[in-house]
C-alpha atoms as a PDB file:
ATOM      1  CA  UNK A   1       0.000   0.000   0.000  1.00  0.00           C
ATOM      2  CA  UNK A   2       1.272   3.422  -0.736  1.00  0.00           C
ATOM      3  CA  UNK A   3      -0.047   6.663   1.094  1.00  0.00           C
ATOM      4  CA  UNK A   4       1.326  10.265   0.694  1.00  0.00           C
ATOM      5  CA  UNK A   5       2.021  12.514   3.987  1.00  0.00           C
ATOM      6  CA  UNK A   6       2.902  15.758   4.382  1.00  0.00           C
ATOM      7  CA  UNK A   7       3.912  18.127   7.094  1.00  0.00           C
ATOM      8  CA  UNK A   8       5.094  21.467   6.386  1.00  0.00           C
ATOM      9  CA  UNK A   9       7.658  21.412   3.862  1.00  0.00           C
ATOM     10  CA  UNK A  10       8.103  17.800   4.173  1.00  0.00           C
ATOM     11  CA  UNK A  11       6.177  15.714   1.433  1.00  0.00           C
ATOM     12  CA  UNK A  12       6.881  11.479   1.497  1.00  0.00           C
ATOM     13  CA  UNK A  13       5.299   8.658  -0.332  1.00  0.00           C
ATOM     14  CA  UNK A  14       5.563   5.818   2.229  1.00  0.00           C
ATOM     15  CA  UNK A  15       5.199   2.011   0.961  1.00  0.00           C
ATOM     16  CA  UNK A  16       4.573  -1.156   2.772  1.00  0.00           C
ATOM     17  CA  UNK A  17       2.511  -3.832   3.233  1.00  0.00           C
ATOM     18  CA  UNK A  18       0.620  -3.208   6.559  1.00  0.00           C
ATOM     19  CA  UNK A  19      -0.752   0.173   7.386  1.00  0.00           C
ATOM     20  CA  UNK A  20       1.071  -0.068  10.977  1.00  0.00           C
ATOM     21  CA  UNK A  21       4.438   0.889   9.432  1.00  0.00           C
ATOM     22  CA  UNK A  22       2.904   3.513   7.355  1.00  0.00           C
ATOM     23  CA  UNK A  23       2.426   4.744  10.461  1.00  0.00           C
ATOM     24  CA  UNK A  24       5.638   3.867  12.361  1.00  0.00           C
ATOM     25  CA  UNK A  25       7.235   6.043   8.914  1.00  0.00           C
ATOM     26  CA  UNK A  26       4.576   9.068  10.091  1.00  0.00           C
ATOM     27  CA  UNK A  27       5.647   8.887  13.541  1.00  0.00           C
ATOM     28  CA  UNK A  28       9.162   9.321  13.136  1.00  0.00           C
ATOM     29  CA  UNK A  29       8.961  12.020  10.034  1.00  0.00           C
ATOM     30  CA  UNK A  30       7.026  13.860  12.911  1.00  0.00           C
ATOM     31  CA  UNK A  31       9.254  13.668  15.157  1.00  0.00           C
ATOM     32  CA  UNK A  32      12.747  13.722  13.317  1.00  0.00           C
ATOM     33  CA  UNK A  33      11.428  17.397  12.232  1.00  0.00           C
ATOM     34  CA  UNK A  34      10.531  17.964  15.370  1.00  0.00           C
ATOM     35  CA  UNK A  35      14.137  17.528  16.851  1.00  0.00           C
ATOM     36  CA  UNK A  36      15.535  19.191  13.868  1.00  0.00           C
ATOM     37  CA  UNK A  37      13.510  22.402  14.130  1.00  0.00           C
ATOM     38  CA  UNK A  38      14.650  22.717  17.529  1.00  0.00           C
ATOM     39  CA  UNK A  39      17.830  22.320  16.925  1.00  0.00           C
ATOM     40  CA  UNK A  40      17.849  24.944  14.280  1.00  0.00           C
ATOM     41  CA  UNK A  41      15.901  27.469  16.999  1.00  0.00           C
ATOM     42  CA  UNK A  42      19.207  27.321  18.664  1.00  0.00           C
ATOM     43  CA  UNK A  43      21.872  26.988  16.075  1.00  0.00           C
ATOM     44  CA  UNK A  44      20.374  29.223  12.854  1.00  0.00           C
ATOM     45  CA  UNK A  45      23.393  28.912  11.349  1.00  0.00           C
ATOM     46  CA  UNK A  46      22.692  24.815  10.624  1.00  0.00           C
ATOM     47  CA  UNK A  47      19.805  25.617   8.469  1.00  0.00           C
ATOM     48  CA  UNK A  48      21.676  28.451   6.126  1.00  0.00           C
ATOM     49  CA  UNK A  49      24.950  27.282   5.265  1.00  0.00           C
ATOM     50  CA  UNK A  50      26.502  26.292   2.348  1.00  0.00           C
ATOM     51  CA  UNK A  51      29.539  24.888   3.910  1.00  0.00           C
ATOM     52  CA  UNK A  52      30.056  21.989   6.300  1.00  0.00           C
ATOM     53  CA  UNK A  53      29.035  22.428   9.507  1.00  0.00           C
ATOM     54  CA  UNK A  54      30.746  21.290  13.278  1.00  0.00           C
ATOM     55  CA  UNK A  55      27.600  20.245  15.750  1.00  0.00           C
ATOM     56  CA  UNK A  56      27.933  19.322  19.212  1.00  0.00           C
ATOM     57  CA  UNK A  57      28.406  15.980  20.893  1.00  0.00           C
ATOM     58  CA  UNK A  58      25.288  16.375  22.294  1.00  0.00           C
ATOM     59  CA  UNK A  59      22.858  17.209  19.482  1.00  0.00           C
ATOM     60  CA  UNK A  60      20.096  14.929  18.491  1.00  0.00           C
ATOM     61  CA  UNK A  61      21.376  11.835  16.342  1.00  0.00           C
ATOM     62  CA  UNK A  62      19.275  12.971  13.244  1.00  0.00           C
ATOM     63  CA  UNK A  63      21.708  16.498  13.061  1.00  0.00           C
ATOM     64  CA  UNK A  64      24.729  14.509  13.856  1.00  0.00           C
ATOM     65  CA  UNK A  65      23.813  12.498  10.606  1.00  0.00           C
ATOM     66  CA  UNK A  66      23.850  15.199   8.813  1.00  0.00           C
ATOM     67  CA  UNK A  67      26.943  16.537  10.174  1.00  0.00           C
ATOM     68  CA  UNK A  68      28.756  13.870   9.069  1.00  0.00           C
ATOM     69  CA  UNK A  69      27.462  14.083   5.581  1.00  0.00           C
ATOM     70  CA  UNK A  70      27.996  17.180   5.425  1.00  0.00           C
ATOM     71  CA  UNK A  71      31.581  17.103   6.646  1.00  0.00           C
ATOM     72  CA  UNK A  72      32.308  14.198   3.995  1.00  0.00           C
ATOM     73  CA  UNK A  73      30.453  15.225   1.244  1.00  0.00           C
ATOM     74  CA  UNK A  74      31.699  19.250   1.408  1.00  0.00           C
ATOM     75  CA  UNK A  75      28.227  20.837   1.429  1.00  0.00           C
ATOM     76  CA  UNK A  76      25.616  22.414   3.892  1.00  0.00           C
ATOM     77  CA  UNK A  77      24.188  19.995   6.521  1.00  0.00           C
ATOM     78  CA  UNK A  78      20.660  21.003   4.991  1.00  0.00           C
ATOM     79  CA  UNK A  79      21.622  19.259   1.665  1.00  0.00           C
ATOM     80  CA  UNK A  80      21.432  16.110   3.815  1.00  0.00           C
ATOM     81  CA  UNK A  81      17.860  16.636   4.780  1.00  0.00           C
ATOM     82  CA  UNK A  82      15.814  15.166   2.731  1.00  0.00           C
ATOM     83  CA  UNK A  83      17.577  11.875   2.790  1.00  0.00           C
ATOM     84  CA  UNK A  84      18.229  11.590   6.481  1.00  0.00           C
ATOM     85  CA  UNK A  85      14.545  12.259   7.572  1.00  0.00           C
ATOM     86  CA  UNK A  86      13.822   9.450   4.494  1.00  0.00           C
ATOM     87  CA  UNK A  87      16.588   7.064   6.603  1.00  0.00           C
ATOM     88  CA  UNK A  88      15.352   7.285   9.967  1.00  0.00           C
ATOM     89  CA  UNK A  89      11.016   6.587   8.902  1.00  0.00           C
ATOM     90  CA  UNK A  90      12.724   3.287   7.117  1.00  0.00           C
ATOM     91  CA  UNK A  91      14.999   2.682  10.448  1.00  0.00           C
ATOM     92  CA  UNK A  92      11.637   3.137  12.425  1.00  0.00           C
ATOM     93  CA  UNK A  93       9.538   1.087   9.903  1.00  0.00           C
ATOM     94  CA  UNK A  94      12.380  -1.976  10.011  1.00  0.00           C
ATOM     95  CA  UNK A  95      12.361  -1.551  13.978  1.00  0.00           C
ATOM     96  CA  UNK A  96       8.687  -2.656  13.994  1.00  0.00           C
ATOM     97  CA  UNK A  97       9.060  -5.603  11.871  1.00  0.00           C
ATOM     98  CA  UNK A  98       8.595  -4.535   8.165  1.00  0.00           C
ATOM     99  CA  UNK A  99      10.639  -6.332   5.113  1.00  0.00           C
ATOM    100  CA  UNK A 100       9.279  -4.225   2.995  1.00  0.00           C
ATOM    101  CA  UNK A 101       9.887  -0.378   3.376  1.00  0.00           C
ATOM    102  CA  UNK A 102      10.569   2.392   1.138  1.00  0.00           C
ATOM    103  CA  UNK A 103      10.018   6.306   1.788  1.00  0.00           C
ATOM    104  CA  UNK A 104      10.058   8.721  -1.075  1.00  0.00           C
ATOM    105  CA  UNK A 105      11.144  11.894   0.105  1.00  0.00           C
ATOM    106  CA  UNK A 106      11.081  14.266  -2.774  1.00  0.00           C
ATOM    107  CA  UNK A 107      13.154  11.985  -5.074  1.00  0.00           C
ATOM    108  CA  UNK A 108      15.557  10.752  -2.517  1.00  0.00           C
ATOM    109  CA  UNK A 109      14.899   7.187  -1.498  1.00  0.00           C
ATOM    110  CA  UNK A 110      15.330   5.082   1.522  1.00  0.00           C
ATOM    111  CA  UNK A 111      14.246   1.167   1.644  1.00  0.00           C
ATOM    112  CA  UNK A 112      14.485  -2.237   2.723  1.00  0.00           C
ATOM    113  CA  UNK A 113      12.401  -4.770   0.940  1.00  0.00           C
ATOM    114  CA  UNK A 114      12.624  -8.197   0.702  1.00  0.00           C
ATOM    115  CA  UNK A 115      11.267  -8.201  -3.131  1.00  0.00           C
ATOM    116  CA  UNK A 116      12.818  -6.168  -6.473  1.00  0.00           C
ATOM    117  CA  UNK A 117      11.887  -2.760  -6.222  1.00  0.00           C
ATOM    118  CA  UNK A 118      12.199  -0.611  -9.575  1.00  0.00           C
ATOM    119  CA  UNK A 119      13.297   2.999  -9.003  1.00  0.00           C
ATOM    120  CA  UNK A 120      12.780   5.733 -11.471  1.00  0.00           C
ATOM    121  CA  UNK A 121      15.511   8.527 -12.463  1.00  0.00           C
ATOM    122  CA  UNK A 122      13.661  11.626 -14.095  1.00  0.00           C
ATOM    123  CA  UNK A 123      15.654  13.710 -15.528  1.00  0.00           C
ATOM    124  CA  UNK A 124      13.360  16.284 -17.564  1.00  0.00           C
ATOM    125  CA  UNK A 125      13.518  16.457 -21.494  1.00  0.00           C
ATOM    126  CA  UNK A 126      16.957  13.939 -20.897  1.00  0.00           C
ATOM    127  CA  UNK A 127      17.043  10.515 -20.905  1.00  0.00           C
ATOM    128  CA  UNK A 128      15.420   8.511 -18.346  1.00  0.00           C
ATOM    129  CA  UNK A 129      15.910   5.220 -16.680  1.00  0.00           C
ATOM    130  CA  UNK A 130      15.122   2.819 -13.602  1.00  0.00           C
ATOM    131  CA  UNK A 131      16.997   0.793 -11.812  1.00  0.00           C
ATOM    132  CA  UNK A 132      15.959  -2.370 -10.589  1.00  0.00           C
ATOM    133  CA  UNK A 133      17.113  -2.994  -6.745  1.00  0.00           C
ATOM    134  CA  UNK A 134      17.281  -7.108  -6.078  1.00  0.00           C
ATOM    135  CA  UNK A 135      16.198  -7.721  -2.485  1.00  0.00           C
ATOM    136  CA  UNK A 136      18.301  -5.968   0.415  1.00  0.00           C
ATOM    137  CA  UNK A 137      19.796  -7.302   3.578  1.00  0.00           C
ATOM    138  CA  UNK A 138      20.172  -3.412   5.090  1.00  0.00           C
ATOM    139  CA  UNK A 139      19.020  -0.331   4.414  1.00  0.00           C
ATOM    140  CA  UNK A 140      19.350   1.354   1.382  1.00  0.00           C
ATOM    141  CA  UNK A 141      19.432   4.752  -0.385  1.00  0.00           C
ATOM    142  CA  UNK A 142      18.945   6.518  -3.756  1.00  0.00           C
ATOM    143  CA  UNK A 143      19.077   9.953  -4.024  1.00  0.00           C
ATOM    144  CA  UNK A 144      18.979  12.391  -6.901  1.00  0.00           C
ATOM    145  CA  UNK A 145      19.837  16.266  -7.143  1.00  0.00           C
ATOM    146  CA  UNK A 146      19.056  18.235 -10.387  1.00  0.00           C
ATOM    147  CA  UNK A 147      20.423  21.246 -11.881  1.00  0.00           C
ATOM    148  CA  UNK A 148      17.745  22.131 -13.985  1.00  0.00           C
ATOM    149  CA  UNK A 149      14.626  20.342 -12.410  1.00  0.00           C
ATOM    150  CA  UNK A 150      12.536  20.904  -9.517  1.00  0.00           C
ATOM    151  CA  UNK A 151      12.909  24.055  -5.888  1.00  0.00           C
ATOM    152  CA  UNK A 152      16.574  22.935  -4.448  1.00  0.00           C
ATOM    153  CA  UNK A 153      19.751  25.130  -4.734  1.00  0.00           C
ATOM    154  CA  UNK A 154      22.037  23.723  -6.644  1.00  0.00           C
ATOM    155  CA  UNK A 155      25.077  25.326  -8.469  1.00  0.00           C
ATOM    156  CA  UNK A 156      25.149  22.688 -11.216  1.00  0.00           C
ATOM    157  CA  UNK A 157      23.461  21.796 -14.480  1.00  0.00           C
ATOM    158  CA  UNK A 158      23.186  18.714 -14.838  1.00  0.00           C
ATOM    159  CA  UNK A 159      19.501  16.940 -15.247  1.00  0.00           C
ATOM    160  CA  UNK A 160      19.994  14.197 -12.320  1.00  0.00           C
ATOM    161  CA  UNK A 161      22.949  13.128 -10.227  1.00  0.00           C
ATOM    162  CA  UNK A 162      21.829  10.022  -8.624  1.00  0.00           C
ATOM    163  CA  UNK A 163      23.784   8.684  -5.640  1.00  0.00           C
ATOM    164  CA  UNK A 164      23.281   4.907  -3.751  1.00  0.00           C
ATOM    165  CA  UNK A 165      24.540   4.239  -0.448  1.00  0.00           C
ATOM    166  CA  UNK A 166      23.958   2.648   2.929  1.00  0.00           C
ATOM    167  CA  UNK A 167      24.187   5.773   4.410  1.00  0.00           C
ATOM    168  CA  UNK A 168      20.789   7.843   3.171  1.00  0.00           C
ATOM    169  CA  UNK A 169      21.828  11.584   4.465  1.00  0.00           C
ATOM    170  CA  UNK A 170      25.660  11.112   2.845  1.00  0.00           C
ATOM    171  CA  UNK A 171      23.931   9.865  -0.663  1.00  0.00           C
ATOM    172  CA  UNK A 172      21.356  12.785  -0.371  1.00  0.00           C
ATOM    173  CA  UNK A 173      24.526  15.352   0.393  1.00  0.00           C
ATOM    174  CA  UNK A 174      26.759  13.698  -2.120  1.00  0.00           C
ATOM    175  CA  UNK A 175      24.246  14.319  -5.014  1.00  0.00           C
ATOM    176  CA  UNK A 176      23.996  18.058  -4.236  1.00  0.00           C
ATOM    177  CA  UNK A 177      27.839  17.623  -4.404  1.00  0.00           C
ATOM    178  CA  UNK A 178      28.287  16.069  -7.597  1.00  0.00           C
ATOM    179  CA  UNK A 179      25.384  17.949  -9.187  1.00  0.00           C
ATOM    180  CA  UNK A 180      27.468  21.180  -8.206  1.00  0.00           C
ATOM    181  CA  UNK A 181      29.929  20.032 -10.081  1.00  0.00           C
ATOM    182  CA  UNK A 182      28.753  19.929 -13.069  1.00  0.00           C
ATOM    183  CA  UNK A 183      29.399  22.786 -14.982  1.00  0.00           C
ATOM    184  CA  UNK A 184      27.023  24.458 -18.115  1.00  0.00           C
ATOM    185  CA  UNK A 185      29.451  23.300 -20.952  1.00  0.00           C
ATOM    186  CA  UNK A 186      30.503  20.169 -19.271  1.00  0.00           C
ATOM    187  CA  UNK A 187      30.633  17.021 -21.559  1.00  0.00           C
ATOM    188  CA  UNK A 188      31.880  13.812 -21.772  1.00  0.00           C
ATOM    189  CA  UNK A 189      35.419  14.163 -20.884  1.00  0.00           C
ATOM    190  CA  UNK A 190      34.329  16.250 -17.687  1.00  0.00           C
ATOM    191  CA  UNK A 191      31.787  14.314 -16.629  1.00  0.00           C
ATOM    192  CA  UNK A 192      33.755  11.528 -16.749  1.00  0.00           C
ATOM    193  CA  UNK A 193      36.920  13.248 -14.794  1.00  0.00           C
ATOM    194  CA  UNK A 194      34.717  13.803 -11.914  1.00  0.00           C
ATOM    195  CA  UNK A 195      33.098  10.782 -11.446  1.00  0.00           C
ATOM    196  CA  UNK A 196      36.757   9.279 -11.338  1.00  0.00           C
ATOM    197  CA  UNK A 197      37.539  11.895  -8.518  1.00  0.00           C
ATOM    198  CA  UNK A 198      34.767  10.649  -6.834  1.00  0.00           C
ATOM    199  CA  UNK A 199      34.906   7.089  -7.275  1.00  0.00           C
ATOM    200  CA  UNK A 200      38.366   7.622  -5.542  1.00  0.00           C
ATOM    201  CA  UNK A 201      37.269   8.662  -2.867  1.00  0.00           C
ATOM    202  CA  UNK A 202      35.057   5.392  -2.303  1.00  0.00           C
ATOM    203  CA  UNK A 203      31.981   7.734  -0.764  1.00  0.00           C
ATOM    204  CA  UNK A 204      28.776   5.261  -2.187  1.00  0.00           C
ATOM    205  CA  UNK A 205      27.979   2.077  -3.836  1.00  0.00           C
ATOM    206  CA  UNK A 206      27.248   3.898  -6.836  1.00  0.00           C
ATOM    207  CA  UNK A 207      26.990   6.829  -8.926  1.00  0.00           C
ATOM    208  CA  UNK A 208      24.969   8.087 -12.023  1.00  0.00           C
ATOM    209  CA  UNK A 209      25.059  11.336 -13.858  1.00  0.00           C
ATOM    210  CA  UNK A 210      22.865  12.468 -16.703  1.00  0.00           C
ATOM    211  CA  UNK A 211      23.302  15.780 -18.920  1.00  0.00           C
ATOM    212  CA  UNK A 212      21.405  15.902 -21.769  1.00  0.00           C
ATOM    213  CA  UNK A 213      21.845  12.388 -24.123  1.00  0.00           C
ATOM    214  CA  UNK A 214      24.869  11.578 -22.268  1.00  0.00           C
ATOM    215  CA  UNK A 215      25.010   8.851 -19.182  1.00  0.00           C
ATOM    216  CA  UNK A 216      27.717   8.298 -17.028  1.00  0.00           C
ATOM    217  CA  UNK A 217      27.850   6.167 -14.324  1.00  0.00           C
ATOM    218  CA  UNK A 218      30.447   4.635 -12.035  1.00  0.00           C
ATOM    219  CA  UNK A 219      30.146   1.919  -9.065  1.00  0.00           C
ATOM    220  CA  UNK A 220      28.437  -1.171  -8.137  1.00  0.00           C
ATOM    221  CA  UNK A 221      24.923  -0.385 -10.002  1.00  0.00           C
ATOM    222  CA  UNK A 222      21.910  -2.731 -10.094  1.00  0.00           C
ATOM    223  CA  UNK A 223      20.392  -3.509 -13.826  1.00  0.00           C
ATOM    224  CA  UNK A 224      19.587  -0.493 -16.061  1.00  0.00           C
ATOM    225  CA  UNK A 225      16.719  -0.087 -18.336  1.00  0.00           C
ATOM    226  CA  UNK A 226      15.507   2.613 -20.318  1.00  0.00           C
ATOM    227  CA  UNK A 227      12.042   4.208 -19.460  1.00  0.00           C
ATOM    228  CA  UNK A 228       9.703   6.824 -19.472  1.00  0.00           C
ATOM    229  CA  UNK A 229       8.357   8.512 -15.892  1.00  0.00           C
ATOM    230  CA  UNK A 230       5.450   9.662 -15.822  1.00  0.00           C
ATOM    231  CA  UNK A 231       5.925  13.358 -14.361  1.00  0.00           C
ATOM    232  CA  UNK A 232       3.156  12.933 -11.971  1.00  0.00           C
ATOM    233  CA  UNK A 233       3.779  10.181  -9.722  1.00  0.00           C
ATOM    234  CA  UNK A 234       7.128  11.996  -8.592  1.00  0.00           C
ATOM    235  CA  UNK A 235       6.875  12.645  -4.544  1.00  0.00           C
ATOM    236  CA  UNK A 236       7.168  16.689  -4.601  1.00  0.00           C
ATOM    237  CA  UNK A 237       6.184  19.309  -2.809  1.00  0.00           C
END
C-alpha cells in the first residue's frame, strides 16, 4: 500500500505492506522534524549554510547524521535533509518488523524490501531510466539532485545526479555535491573526470550522472533499463 504525507515542507510517499508501518514512517517524520527544528531554533546557522558544519556531541542523532554528511560530502548539513529524515522513517519502519519499506522523500529514497523494487531517475527532457534494486539485507538509499529540475539550490546543471549508499543523508549530500559540479558546458570528458575523482574517494555504492543524451555512471549499479516517468507520480512538494 502506498499513502502520501505531508507536514510542512516535508512531502513522502511511504510504501509497505501493513498500514502499521505507514504509520511507524509518520511517527518518526514527525518527530525527526521535530528535533531538527529545535535544533535549528538554537543553532540558525545549521539551516543556512553552504559549507560543512561542526555540531555538538550532544545534538540529536538525526543532526549529527547530517553533520557527518555534510563534513564528507563538502556541502551544507541542509543538503542532507531530505535523505536523512527518508533514513530514519525506514529505520523506524524496520524496527517494527517490516521487510518491505521504502520512503520517497522528494526523489531521494530510503528502503528495505525483501522483493525487487524498480526505481525511477527523471531527468526532464533527458534521458530517463530505472533501476531495478534485487532484495536488500540493510538499508538502502537513492538519491537524486538536479540542476535544472525541480525548488533545491544547486550550483550545477546537470539533469539528475543520482547517488546509492547505505548511508541515506551522505547519498542525499553527495548528489547536491556532484550535481554542483557539473558545470554548463561540461561534456563527456568532464563528466567523466569527476566521477573518477569521486569514485576515488570510495563515498557510495554507486553513482549516475545524466546531462542531456549523455550517461555516465560509475560503481556497483543494479540492472539499467531505459524508461519513461510519468511526471506525476514523482513525490514533490
Amino acid at each position: 500500500m502506498r499513502d502520501q504525507f505531508r507536514i510542512k515542507e516535508t512531502v513522502v510517499t511511504i510504501i509497505s505492506d501493513k498500514r502499521e508501518y505507514i504509520k511507524k514512517a509518520k511517527e518518526e517524520i514527525i518527530e525527526a522534524r521535530s528535533r531538527l527544528e529545535d535544533y535549528i531554533i538554537r543553532n540558525p546557522l545549521f539551516k543556512i549554510t553552504l559549507e560543512p558544519y561542526e555540531c555538538e556531541k550532544n545534538a540529536p542523532q538525526i543532526v549529527k547524521r547530517m553533520c557527518e554528511a555534510s563534513k564528507l560530502a563538502q556541502v551544507g548539513p541542509m543538503a542532507s535533509v531530505a535523505g536523512a529524515i527518508a533514513e530514519y522513517a525506514v529505520r523506524a519502519m524496520v524496527k517494527s518488523g517490516a521487510t518491505y519499506a521504502i520512503v520517497d522523500n522528494g526523489g531521494d529514497i530510503a528502503f528495505f524490501t525483501d522483493r525487487e523494487i524498480t526505481v525511477g531517475i527523471y531527468a526532464g527532457s533527458a534521458i530517463s531510466i530505472a533501476l531495478k534494486f534485487p532484495p536488500t539485507e540493510k538499508i538502502m538509499g537513492i538519491c537524486t539532485s538536479s540542476g535544472t529540475l525541480g525548488y533545491s539550490i544547486s550550483f550545477g546543471y546537470a539533469d539528475a545526479v543520482s547517488v546509492i549508499s547505505e548511508n541515506v543523508a551522505l547519498a542525499d549530500a553527495l548528489a547536491t555535491a556532484i550535481c554542483n559540479d557539473i558545470k554548463k558546458d561540461a561534456g563527456k570528458k568532464e563528466i567523466e573526470e569527476i566521477l573518477h575523482i569521486y569514485k576515488k574517494k570510495n563515498l557510495a555504492r554507486g553513482i549516475i550522472v545524466i546531462k542531456g543524451k549523455y550517461i555516465g555512471m560509475v560503481g556497483d549499479l543494479p540492472k539499467i533499463i531505459r524508461t519513461k516517468i510519468n511526471p506525476n507520480i514523482i513525490t514533490r512538494g
